[in-house]
Structures are given as C-alpha cells and as structure tokens.
N, C-alpha and C. Protein backbone atom coordinates (compact mmCIF):
# COMPACT_ATOMS: atom_id res chain seq x y z
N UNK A 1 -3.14 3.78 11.83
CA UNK A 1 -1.94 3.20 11.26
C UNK A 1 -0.76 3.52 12.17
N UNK A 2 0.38 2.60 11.86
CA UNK A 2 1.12 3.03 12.74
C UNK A 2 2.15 3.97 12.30
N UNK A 3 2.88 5.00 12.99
CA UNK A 3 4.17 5.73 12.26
C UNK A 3 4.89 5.53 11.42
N UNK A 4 5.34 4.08 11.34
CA UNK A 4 6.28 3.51 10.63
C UNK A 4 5.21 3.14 8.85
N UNK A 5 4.01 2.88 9.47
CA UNK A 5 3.15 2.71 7.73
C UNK A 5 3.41 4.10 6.96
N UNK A 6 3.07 5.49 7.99
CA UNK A 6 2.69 6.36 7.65
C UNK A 6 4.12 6.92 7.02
N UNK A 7 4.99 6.58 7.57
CA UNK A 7 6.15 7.42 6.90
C UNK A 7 6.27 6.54 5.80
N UNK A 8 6.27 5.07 5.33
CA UNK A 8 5.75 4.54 4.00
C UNK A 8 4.97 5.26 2.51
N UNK A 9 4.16 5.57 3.61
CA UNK A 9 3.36 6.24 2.67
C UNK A 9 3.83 7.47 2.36
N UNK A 10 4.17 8.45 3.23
CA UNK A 10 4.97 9.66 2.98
C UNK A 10 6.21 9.36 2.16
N UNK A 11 7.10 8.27 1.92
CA UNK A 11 7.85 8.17 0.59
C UNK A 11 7.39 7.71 -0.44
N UNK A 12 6.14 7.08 -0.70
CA UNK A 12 5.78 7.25 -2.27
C UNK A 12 5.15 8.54 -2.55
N UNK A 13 4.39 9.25 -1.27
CA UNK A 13 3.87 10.55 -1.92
C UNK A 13 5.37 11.36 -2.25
N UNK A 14 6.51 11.29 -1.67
CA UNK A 14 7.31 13.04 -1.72
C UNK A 14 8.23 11.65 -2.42
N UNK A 15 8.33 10.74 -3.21
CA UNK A 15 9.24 10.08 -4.15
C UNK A 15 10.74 9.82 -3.28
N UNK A 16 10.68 9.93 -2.53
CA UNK A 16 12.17 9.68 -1.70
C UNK A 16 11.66 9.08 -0.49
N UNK A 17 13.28 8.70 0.44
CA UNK A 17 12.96 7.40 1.28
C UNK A 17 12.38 8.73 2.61
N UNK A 18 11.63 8.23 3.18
CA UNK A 18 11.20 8.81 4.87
C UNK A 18 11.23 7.90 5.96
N UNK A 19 12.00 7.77 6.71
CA UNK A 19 12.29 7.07 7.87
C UNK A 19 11.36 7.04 9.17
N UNK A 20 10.97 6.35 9.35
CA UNK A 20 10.41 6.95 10.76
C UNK A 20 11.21 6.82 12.17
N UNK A 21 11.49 7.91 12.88
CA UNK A 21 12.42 7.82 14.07
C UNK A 21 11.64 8.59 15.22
N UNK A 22 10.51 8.56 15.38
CA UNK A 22 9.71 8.95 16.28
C UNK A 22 9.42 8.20 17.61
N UNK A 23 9.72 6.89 17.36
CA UNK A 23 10.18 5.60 18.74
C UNK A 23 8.78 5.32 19.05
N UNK A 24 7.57 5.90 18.40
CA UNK A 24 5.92 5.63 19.02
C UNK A 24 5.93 4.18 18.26
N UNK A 25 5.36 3.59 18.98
CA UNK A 25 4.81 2.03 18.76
C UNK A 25 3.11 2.13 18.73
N UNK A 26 2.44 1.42 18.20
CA UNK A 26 1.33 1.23 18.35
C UNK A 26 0.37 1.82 16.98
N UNK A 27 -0.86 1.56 16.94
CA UNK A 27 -1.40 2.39 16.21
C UNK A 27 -2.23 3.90 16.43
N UNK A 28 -1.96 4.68 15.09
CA UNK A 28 -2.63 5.57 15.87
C UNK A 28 -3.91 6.25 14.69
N UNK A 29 -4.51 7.41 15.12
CA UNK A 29 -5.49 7.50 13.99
C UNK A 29 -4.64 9.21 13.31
N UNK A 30 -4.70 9.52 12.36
CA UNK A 30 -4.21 10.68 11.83
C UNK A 30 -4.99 11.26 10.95
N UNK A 31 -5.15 12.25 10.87
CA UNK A 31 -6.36 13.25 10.07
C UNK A 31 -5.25 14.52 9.40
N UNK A 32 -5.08 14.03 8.27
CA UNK A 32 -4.18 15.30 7.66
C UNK A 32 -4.85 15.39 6.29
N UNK A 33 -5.40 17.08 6.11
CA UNK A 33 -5.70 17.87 5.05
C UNK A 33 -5.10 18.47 4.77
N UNK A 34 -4.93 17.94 3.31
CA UNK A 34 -4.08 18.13 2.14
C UNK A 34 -4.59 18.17 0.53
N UNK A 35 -4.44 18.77 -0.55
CA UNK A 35 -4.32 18.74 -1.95
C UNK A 35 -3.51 18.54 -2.70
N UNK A 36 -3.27 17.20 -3.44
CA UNK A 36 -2.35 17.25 -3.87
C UNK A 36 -2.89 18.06 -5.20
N UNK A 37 -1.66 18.16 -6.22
CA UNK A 37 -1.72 19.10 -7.61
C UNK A 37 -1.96 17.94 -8.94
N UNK A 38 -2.21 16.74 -8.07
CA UNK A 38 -2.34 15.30 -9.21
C UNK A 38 -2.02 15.45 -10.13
N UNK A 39 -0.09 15.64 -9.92
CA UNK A 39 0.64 15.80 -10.97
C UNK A 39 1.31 14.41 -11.05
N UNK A 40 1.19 13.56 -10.09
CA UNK A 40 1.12 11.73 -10.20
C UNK A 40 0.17 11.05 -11.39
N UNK A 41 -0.58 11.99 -11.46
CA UNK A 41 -1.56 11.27 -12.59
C UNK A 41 -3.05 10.91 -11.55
N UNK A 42 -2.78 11.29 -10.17
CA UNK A 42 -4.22 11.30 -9.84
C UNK A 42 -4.33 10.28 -8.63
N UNK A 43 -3.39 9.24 -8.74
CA UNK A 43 -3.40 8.22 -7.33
C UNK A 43 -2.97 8.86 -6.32
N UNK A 44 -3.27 8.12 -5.28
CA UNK A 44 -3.36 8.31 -3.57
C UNK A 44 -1.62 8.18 -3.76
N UNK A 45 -0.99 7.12 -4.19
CA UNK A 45 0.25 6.99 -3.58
C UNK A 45 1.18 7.18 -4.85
N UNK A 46 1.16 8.17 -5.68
CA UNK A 46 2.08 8.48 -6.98
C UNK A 46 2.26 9.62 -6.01
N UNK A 47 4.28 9.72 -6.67
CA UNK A 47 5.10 11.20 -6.07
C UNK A 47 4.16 12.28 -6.43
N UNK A 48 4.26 13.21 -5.91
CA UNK A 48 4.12 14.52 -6.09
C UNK A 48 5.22 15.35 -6.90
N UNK A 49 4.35 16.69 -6.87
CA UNK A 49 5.51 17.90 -7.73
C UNK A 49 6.24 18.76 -6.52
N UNK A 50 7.07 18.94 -6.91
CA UNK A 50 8.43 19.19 -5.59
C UNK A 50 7.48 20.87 -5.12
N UNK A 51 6.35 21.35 -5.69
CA UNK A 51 5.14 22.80 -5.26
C UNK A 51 4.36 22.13 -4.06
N UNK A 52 3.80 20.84 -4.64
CA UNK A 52 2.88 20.03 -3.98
C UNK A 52 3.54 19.15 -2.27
N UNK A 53 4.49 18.97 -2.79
CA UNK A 53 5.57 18.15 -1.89
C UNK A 53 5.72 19.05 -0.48
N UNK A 54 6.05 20.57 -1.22
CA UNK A 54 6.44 21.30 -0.01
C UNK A 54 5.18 21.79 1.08
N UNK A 55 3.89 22.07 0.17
CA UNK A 55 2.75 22.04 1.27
C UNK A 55 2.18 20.60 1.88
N UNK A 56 3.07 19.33 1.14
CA UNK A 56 2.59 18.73 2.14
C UNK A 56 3.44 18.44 2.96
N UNK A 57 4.76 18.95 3.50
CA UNK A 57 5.62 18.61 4.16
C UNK A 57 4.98 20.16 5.34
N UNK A 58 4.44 20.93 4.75
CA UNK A 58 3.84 22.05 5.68
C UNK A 58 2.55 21.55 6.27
N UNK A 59 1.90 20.91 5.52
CA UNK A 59 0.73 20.11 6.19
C UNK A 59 1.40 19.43 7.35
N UNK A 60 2.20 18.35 7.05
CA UNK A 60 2.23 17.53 8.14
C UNK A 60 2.66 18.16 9.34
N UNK A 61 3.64 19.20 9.39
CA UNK A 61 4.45 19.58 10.56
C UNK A 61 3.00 20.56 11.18
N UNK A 62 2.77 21.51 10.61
CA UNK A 62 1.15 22.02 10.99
C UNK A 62 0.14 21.05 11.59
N UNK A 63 -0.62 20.02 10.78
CA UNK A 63 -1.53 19.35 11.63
C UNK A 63 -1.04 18.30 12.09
N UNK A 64 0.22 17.78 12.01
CA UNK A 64 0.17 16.80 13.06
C UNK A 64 1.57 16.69 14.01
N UNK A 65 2.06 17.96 13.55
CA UNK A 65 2.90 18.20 14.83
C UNK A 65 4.25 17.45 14.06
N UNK A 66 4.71 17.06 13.28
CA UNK A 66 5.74 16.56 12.70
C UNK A 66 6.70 16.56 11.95
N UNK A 67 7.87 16.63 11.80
CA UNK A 67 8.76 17.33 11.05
C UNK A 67 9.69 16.54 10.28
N UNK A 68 9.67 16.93 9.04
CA UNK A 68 10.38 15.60 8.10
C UNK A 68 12.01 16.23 8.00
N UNK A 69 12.84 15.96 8.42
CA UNK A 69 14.10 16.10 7.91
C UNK A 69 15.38 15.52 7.02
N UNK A 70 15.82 16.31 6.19
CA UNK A 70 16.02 15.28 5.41
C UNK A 70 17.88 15.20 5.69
N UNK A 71 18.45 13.78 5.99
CA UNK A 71 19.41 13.95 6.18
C UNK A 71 20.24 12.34 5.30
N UNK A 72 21.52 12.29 5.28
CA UNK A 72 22.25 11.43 4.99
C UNK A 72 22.14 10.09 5.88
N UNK A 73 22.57 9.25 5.36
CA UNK A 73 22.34 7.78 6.02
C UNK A 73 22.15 6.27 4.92
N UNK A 74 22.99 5.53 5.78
CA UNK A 74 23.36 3.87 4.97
C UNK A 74 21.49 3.54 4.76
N UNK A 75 21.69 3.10 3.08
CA UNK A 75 19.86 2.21 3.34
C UNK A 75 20.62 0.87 2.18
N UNK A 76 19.81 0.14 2.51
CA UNK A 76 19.98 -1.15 1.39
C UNK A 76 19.27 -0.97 0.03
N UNK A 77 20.48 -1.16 -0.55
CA UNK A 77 19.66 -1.29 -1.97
C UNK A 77 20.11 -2.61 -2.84
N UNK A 78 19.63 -2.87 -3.80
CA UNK A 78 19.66 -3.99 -4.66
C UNK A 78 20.48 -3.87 -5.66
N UNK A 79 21.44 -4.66 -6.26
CA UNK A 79 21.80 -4.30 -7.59
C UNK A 79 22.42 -5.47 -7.96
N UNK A 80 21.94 -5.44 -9.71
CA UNK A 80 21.28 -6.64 -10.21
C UNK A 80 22.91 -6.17 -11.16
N UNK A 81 23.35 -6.92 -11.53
CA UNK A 81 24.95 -6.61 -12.54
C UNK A 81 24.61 -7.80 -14.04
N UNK A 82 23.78 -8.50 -14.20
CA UNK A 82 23.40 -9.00 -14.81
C UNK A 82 22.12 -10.06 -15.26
N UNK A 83 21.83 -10.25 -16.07
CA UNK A 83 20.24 -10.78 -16.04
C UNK A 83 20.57 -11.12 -17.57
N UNK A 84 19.69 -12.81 -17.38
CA UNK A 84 20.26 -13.72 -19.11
C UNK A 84 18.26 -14.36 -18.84
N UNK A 85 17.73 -14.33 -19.91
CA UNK A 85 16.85 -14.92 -20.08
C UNK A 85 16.92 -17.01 -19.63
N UNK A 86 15.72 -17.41 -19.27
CA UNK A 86 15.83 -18.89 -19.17
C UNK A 86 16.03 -19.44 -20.43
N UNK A 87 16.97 -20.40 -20.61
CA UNK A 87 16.73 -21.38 -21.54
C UNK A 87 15.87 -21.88 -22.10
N UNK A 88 15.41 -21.91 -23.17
CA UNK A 88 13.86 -22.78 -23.83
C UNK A 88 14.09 -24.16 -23.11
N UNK A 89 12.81 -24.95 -22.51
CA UNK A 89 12.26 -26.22 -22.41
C UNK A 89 12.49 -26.89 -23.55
N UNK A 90 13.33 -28.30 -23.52
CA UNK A 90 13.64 -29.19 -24.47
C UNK A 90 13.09 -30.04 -24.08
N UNK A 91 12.30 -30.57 -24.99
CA UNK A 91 11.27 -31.20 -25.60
C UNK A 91 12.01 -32.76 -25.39
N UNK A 92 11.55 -33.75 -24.79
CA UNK A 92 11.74 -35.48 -24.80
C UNK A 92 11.23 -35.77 -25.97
C-alpha cells in the first residue's frame, strides 16, 4: 500500500486525522505487529482506546521506523446549516 493509504488507515484506527508527509510515492509492503484492546467492538478499522492508541503509535515508530506527530493545520470540512425533507410526489 502506499503511505498515503496507510496513514488513512492510521486515522480510523487512532479516531483523528493523520496526514501523510513522508514525500515516498509508490507502493510499499509493511508488516506491523500490533494488538489492539477491541475496544472498537472488534473491526480492523474502528478507533481505538487512547491505552491501545499509544502502543500503537509505539508500534509504528518501533517497527517501521515512523513517527506520528501531532500538530495544528487548515483541513476541509463540511457543514451542512440546514436540511428540509423532499416534498411528497403529486400524483396526476
């Protein structure tokens, strides 16, 4: 996968956004052992518990050499200020 999937995936596991700024292009293969505490309820890609979160933020920098930092920065978000149901279909 490539960096940019993987840090994807690293924000639904640790529930917050992860950027990738590592500049690697391409794909690559990654082997990281980890447990989560399947306090998600048990899926691959439900947040973690902020116990679980921190060994896997120790996992990653350990086996794959990588370091998540967490800092400030503009992201896009959506916001919806109102929402009206459709009109019923009138009948000819």
């Amino acid at each position: 996968m490539s960096t940019s999937d993987m840090a994807s995936h690293f924000s639904r596991q640790l529930g917050t956004v992860v950027v990738d700024k590592t500049g690697l292009a391409g794909s690559y293969d990654f082997n990281l052992n980890w447990t989560s505490d399947a306090s998600g309820g048990g899926t691959f890609d439900a947040p973690v518990s902020a116990a679980s979160a921190a060994s896997l933020l120790a996992a990653i920098q350990e086996q794959l050499g990588l370091k998540l930092e967490p800092q400030k920065g503009p992201m896009q978000v959506l916001i919806i200020d109102h929402a009206e149901r459709p009109a019923e279909p009138t009948q000819n």
